[in-house]
C-alpha atoms as a PDB file:
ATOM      1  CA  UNK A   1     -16.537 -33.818  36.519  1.00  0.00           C
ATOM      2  CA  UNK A   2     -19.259 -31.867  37.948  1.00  0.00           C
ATOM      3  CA  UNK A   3     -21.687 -32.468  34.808  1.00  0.00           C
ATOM      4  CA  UNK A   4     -20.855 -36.816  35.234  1.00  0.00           C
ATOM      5  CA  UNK A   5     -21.410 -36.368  38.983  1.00  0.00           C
ATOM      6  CA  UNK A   6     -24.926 -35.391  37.951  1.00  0.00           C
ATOM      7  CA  UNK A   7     -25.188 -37.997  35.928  1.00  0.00           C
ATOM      8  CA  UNK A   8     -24.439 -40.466  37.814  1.00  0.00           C
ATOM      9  CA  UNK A   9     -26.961 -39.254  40.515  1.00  0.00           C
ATOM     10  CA  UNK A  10     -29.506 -39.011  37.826  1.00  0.00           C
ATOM     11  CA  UNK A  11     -28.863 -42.625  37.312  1.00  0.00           C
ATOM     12  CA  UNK A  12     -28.892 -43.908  40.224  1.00  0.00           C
ATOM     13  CA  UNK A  13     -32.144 -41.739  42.275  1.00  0.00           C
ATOM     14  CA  UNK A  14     -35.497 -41.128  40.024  1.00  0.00           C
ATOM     15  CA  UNK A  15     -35.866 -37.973  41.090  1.00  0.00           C
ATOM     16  CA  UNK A  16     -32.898 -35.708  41.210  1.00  0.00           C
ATOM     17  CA  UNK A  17     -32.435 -32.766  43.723  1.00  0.00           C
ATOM     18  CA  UNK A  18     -31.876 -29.137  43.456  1.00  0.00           C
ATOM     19  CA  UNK A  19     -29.056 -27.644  43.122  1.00  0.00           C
ATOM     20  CA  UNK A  20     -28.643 -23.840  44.657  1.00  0.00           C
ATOM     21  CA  UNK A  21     -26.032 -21.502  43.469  1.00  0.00           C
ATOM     22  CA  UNK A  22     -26.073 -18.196  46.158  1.00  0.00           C
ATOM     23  CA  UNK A  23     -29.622 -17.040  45.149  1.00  0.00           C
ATOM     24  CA  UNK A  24     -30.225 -19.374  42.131  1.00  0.00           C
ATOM     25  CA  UNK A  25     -32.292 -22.625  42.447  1.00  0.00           C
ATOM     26  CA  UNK A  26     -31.790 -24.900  39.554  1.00  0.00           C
ATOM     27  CA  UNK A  27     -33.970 -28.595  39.299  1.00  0.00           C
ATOM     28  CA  UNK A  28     -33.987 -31.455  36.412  1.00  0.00           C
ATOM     29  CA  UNK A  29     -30.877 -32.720  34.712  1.00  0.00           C
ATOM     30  CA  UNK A  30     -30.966 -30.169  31.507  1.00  0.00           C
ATOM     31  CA  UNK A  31     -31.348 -26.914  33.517  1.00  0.00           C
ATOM     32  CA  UNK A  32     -28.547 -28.413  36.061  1.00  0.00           C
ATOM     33  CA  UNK A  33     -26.311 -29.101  33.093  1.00  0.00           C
ATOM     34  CA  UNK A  34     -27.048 -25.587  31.498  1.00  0.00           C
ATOM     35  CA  UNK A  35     -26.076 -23.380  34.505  1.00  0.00           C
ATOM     36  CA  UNK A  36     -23.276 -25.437  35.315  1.00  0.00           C
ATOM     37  CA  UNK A  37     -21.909 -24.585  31.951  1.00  0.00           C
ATOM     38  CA  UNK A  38     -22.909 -21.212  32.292  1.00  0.00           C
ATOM     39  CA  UNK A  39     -21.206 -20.635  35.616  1.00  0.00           C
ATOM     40  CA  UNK A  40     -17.539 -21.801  33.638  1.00  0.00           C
ATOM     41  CA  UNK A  41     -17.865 -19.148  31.194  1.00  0.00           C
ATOM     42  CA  UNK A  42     -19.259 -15.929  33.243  1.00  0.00           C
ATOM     43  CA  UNK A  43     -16.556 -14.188  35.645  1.00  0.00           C
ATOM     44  CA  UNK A  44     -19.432 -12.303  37.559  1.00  0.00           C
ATOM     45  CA  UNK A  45     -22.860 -12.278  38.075  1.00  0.00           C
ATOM     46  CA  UNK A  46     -23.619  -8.606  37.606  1.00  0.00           C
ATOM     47  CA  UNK A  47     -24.347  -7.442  41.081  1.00  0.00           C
ATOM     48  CA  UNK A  48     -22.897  -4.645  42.776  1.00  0.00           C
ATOM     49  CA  UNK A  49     -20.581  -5.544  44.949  1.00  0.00           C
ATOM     50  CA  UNK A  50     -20.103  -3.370  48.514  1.00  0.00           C
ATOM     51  CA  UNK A  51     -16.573  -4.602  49.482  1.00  0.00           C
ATOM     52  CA  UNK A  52     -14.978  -4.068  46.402  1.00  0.00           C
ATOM     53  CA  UNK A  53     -12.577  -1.006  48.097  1.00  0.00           C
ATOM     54  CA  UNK A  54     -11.672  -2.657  51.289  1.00  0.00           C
ATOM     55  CA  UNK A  55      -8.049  -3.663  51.847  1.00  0.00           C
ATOM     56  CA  UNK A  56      -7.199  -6.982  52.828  1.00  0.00           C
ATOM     57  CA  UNK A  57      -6.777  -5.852  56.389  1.00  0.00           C
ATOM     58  CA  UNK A  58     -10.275  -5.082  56.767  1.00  0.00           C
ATOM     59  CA  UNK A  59     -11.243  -8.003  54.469  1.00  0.00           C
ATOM     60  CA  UNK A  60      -9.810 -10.092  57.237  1.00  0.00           C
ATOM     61  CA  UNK A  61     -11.697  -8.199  59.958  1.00  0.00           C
ATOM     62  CA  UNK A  62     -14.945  -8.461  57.726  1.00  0.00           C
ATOM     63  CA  UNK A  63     -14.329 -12.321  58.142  1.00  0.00           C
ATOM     64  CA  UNK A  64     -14.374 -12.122  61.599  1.00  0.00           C
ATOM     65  CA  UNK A  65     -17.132 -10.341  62.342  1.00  0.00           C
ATOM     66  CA  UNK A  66     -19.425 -12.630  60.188  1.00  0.00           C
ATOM     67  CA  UNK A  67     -17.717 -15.109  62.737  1.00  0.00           C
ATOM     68  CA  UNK A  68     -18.539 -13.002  66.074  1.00  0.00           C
ATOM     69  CA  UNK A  69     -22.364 -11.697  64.482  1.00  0.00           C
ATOM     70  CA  UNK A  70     -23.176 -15.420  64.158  1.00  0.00           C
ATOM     71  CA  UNK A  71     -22.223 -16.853  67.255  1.00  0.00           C
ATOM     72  CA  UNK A  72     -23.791 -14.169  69.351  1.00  0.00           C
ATOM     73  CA  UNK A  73     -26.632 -12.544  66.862  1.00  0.00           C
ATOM     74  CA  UNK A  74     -27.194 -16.093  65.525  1.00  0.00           C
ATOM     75  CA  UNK A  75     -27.417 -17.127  68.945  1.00  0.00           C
ATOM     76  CA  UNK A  76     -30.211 -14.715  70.294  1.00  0.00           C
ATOM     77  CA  UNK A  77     -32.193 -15.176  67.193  1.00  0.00           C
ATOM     78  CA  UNK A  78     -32.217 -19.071  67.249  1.00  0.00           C
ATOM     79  CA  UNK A  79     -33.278 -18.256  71.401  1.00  0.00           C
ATOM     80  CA  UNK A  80     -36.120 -15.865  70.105  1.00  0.00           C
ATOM     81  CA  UNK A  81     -37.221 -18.819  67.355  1.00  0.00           C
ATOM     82  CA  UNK A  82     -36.595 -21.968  69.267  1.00  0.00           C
ATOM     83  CA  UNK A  83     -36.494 -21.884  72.962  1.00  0.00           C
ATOM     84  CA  UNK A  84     -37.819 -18.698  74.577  1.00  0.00           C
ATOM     85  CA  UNK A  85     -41.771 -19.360  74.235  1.00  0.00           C
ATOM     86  CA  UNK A  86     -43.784 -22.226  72.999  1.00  0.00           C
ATOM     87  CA  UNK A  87     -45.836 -20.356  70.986  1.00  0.00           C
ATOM     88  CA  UNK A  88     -43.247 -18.471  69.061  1.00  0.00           C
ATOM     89  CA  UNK A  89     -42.406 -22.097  67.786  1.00  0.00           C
ATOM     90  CA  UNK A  90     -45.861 -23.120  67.402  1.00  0.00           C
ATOM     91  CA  UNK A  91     -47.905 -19.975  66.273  1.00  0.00           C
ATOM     92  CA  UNK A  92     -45.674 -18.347  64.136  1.00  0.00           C
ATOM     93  CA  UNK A  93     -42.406 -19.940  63.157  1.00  0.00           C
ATOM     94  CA  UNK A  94     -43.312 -23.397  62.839  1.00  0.00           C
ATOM     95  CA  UNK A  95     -46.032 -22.780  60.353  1.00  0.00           C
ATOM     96  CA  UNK A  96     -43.614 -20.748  58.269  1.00  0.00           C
ATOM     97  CA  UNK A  97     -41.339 -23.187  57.864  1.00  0.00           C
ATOM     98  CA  UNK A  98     -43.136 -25.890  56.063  1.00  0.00           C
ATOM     99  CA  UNK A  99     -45.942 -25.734  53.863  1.00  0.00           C
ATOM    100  CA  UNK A 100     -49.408 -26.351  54.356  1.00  0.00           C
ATOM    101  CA  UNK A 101     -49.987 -29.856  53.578  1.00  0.00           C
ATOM    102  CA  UNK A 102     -47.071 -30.930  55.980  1.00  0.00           C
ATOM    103  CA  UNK A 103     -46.953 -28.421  59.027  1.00  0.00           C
ATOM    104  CA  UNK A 104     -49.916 -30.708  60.248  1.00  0.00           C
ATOM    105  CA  UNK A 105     -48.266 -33.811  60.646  1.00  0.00           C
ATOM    106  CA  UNK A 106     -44.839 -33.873  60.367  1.00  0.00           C
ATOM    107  CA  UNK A 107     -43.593 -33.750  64.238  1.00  0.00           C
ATOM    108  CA  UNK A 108     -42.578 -29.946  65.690  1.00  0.00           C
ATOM    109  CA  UNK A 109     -39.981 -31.270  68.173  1.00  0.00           C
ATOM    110  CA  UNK A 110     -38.169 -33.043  65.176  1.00  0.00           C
ATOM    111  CA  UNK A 111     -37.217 -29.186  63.738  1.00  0.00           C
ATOM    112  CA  UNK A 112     -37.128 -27.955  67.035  1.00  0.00           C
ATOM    113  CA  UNK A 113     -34.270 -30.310  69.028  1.00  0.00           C
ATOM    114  CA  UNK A 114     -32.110 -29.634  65.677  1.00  0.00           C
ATOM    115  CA  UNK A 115     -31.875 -25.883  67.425  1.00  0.00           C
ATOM    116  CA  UNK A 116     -32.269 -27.065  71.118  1.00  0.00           C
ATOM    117  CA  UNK A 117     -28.822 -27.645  71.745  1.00  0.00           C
ATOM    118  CA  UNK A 118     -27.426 -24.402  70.630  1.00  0.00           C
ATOM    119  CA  UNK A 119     -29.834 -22.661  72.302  1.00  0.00           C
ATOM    120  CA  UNK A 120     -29.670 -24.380  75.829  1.00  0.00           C
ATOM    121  CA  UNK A 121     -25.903 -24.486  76.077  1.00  0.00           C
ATOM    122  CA  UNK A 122     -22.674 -26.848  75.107  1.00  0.00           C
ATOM    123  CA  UNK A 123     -23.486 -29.676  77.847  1.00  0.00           C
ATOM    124  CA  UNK A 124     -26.610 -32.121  76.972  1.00  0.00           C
ATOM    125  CA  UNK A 125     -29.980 -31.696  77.983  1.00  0.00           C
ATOM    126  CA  UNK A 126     -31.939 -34.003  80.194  1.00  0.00           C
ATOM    127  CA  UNK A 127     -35.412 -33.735  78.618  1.00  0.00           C
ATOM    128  CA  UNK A 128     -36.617 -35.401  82.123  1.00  0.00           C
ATOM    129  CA  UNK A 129     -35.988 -32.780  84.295  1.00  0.00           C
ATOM    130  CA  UNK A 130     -39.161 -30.483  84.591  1.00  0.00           C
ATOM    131  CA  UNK A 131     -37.455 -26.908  83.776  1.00  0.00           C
ATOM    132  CA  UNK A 132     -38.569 -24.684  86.833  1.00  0.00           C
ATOM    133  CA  UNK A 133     -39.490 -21.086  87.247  1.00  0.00           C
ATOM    134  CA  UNK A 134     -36.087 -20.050  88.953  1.00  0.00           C
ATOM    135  CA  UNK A 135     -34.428 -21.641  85.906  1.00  0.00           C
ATOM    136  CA  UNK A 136     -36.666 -19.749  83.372  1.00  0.00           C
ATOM    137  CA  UNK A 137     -35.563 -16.829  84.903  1.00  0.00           C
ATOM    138  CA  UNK A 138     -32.406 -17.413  85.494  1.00  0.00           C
ATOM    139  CA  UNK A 139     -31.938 -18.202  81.551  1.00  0.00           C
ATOM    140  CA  UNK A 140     -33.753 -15.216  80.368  1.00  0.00           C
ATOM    141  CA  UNK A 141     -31.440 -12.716  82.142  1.00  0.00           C
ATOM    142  CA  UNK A 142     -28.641 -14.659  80.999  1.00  0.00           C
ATOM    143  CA  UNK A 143     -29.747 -14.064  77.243  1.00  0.00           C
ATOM    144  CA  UNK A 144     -30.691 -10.405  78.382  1.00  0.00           C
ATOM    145  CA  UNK A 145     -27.226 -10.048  79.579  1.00  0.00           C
ATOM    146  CA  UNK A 146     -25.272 -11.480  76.721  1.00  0.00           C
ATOM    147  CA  UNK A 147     -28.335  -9.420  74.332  1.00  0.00           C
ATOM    148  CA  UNK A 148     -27.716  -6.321  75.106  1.00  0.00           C
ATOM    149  CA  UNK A 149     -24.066  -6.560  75.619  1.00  0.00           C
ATOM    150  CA  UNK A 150     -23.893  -7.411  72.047  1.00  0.00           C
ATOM    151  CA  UNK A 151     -26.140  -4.983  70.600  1.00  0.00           C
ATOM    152  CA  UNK A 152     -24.607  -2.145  72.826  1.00  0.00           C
ATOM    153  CA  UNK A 153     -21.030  -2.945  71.059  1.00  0.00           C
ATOM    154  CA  UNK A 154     -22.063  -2.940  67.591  1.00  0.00           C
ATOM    155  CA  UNK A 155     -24.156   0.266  68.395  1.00  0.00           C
ATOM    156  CA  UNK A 156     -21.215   1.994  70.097  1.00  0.00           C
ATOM    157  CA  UNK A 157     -19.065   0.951  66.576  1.00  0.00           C
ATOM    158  CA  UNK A 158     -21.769   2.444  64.461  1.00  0.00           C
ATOM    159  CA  UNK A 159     -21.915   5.864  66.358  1.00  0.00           C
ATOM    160  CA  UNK A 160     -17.857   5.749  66.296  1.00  0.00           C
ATOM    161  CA  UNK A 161     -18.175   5.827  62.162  1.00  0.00           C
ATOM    162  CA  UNK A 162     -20.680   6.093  59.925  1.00  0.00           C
ATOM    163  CA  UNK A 163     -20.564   2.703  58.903  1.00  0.00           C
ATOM    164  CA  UNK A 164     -18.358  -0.204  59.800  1.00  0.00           C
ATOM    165  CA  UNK A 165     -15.546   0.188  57.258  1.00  0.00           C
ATOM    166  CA  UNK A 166     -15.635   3.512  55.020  1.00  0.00           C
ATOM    167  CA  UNK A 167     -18.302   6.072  54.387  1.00  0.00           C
ATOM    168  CA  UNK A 168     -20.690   3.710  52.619  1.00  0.00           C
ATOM    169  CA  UNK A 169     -22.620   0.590  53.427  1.00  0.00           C
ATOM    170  CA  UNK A 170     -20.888  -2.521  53.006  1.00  0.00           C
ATOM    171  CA  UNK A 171     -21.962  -6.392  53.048  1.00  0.00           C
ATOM    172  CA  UNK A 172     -21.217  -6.741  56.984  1.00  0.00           C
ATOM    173  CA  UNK A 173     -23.928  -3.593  57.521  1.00  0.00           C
ATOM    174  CA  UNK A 174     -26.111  -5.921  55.416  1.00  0.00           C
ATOM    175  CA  UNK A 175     -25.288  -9.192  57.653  1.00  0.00           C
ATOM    176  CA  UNK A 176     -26.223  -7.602  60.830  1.00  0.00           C
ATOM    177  CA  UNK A 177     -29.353  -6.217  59.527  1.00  0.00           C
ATOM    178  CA  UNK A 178     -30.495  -9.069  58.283  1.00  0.00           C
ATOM    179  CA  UNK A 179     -30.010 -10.280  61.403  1.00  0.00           C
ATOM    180  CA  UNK A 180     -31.612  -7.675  63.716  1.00  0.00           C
ATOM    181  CA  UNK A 181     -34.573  -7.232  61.460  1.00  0.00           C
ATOM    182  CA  UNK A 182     -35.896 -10.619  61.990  1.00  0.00           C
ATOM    183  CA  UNK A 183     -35.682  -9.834  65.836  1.00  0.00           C
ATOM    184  CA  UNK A 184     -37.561  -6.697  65.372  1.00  0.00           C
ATOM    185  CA  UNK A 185     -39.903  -7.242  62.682  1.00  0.00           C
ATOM    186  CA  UNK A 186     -41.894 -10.686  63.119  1.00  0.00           C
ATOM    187  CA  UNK A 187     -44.677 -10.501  65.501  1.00  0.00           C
ATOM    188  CA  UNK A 188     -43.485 -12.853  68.295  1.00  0.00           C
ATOM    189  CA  UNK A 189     -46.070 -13.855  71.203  1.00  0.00           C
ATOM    190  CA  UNK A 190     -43.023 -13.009  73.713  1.00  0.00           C
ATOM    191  CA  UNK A 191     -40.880 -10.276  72.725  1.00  0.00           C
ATOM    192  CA  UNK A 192     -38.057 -10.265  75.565  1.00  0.00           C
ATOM    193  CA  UNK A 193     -35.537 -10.044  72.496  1.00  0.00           C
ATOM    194  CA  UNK A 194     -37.468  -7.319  70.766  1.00  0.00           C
ATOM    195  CA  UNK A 195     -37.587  -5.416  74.115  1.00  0.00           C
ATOM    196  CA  UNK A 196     -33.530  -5.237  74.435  1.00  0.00           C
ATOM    197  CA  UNK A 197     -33.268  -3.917  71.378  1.00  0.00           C
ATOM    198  CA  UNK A 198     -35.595  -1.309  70.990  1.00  0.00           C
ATOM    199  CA  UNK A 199     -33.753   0.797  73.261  1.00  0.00           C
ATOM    200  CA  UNK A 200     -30.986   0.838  71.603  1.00  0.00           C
ATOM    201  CA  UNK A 201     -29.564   3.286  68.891  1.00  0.00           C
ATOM    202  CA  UNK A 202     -28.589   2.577  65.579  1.00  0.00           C
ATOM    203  CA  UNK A 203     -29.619  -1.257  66.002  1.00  0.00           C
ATOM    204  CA  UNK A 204     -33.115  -0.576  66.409  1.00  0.00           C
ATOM    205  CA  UNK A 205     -33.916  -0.094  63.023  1.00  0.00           C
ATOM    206  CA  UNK A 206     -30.853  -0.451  60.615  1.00  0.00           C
ATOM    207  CA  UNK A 207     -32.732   1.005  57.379  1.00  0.00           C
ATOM    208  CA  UNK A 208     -33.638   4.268  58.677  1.00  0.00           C
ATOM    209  CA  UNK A 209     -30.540   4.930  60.212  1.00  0.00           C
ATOM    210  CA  UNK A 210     -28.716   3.785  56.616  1.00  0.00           C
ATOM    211  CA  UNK A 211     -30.836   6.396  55.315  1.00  0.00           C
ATOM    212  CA  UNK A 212     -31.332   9.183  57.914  1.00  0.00           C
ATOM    213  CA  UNK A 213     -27.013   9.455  56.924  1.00  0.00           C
ATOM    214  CA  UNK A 214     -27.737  10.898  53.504  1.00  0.00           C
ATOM    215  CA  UNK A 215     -24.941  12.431  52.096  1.00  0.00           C
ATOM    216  CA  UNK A 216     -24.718  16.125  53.499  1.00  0.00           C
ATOM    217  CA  UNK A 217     -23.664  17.026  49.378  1.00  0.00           C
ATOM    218  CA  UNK A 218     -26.869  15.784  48.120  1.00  0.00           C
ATOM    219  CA  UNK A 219     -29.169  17.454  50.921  1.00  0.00           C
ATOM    220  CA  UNK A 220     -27.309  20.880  50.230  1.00  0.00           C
ATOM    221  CA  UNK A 221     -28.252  20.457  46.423  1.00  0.00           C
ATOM    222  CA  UNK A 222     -32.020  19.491  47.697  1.00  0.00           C
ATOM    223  CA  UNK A 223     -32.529  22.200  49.747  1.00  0.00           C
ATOM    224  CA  UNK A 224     -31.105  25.343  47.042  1.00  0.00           C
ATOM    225  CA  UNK A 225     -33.331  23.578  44.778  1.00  0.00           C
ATOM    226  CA  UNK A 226     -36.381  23.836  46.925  1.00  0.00           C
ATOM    227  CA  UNK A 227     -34.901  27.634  47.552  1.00  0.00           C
ATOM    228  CA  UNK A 228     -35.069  28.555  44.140  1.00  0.00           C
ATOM    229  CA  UNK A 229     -38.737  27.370  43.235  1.00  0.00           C
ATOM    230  CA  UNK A 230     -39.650  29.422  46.485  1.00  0.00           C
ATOM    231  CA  UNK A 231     -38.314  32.094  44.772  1.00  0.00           C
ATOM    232  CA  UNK A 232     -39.491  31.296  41.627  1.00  0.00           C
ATOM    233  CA  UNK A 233     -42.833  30.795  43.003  1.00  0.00           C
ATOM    234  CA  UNK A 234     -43.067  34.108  45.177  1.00  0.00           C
ATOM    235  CA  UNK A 235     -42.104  36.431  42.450  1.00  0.00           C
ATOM    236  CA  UNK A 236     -44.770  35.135  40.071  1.00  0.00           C
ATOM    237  CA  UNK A 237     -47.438  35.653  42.642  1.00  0.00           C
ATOM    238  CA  UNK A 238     -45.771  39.145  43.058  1.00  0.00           C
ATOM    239  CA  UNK A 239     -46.433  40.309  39.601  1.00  0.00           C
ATOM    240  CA  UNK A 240     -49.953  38.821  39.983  1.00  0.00           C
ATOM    241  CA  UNK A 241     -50.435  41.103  42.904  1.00  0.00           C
ATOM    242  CA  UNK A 242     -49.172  43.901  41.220  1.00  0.00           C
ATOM    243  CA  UNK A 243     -51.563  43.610  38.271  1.00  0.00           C
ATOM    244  CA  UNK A 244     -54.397  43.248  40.057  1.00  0.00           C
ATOM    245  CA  UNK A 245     -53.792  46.616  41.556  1.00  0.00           C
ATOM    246  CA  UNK A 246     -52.687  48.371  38.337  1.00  0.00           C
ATOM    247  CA  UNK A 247     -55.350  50.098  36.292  1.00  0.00           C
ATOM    248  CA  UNK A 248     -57.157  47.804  34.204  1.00  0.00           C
ATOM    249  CA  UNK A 249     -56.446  46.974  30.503  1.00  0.00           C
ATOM    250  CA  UNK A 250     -57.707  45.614  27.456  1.00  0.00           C
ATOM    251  CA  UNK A 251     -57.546  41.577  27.698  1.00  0.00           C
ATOM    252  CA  UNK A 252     -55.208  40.859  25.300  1.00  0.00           C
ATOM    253  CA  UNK A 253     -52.433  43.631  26.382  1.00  0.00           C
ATOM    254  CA  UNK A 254     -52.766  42.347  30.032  1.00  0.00           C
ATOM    255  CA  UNK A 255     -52.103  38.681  29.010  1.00  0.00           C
ATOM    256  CA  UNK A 256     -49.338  39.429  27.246  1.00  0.00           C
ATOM    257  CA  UNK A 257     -47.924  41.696  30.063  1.00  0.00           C
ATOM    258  CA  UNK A 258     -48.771  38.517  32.594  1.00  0.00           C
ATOM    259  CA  UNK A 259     -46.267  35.958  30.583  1.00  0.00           C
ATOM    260  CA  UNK A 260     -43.307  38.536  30.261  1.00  0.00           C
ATOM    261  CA  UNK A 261     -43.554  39.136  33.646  1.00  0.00           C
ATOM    262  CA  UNK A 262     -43.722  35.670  34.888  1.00  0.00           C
ATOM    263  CA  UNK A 263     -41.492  34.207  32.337  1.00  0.00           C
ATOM    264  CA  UNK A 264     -38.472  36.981  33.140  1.00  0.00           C
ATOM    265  CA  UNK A 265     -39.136  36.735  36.889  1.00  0.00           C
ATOM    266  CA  UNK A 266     -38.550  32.728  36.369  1.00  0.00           C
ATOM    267  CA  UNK A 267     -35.267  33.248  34.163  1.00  0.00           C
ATOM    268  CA  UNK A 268     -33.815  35.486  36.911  1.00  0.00           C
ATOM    269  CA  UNK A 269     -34.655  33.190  39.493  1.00  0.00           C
ATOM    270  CA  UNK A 270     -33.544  29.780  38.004  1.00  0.00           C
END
């Protein structure tokens, strides 16, 4: 059915449009038929995936987290694109979102009231009304309020466990990163979103903190391995120290002397 569908839209528009599987993006008829078929006969794609040990109990909280990360996370970060300051619209998200040849002259405000209502409440918005001072100010400590409440829950769950569900990373860890990174990262004219953040620990920067929590197993095993070549390493330069104050001998007797000694101070140590 899916492979007439086509088709028929083939048929009917010249110029067919993509189709997007997850991270796949598939365009023309052929290559749309071709990984449809390919998606009947494969089971899995392959990738790892995080979640595969969590029980349906925290499968169901999982679900509604996404839920709670994108109302409020999605919230603040479509505030930090959209709303907060004209020129993070206009200097750098703006150009980002379209290419070159159309950034120029296809209309900002058309992207941008897509996002304004979300961002400016449920009620409508009378584009008449000059927006004052008082009410600038009175919206960003709203969205400072409802910021940093957020971020100072998620970081209090984090320092409760290592992670949200487990003792390894899974997809939800992944979701809110992605989220906070692009809060942190870009370069934003006005960074009043950036500035709540920053403060706060594990949130403001979720990759280190994934990998400051290295298993304590595998730094053990790194740090008697650095031990040994200390060792290793100190006794060789001891039996260098010790021949150059011994009485001196022929070359070749000395040489040999040198690798026993270095070689059997190795094998002891390793």
């Amino acid at each position: 059915m899916c492979l007439i569908a086509v088709r028929l839209l083939h048929y009917a528009i010249e110029k067919l449009p993509f189709l997007t599987q997850d991270h796949a993006t598939v365009s023309s008829v052929p290559a749309i038929s071709f990984f449809v078929s390919l998606l009947a006969k494969s089971t899995s794609s392959g990738a790892w995936d995080f979640d595969a040990s969590l029980s349906v109990l925290h499968r169901t909280k999982r679900t509604a987290w996404y839920s709670q990360v994108e109302a409020n996370i999605g919230d603040s970060q479509t505030y930090s694109f959209y709303s907060l300051d004209d020129n993070n619209f206009g200097k750098l998200k703006n150009p980002t979102m379209l290419p070159i040849s159309q950034h120029h002259y296809v209309p900002a405000r058309t992207i941008r009231e897509i996002h304004r209502s979300r961002s400016f409440g449920k009620g409508p918005r009378k584009d008449d009304q000059a927006k004052t001072e008082y009410a600038l100010a009175f919206e960003q400590d709203n969205i400072k309020l409802s910021s940093a409440s957020l971020a100072t829950l998620n970081a209090k769950l984090l320092n409760v466990q290592k992670f949200f569900f487990g003792d390894r990373p899974m997809t939800l860890n992944v979701y809110i990163a992605s989220h906070v990174l692009l809060l942190l990262n870009p370069p934003f004219p006005d960074q009043l979103t950036r500035s709540i953040l920053m403060p706060i620990r594990p949130l403001r920067n979720p990759p280190k903190t994934m990998k400051s929590r290295m298993d304590e197993a595998d730094l053990r095993f790194r740090r008697w391995i650095w031990f040994k070549f200390a060792l290793a390493f100190g006794g060789v330069a001891c039996c260098i120290a010790q021949l150059c104050i011994k009485e001196p001998m022929d070359w070749q007797t000395r040489s040999v002397f040198n690798l026993d000694c270095i070689f059997s101070t190795l094998i002891n140590v390793l």
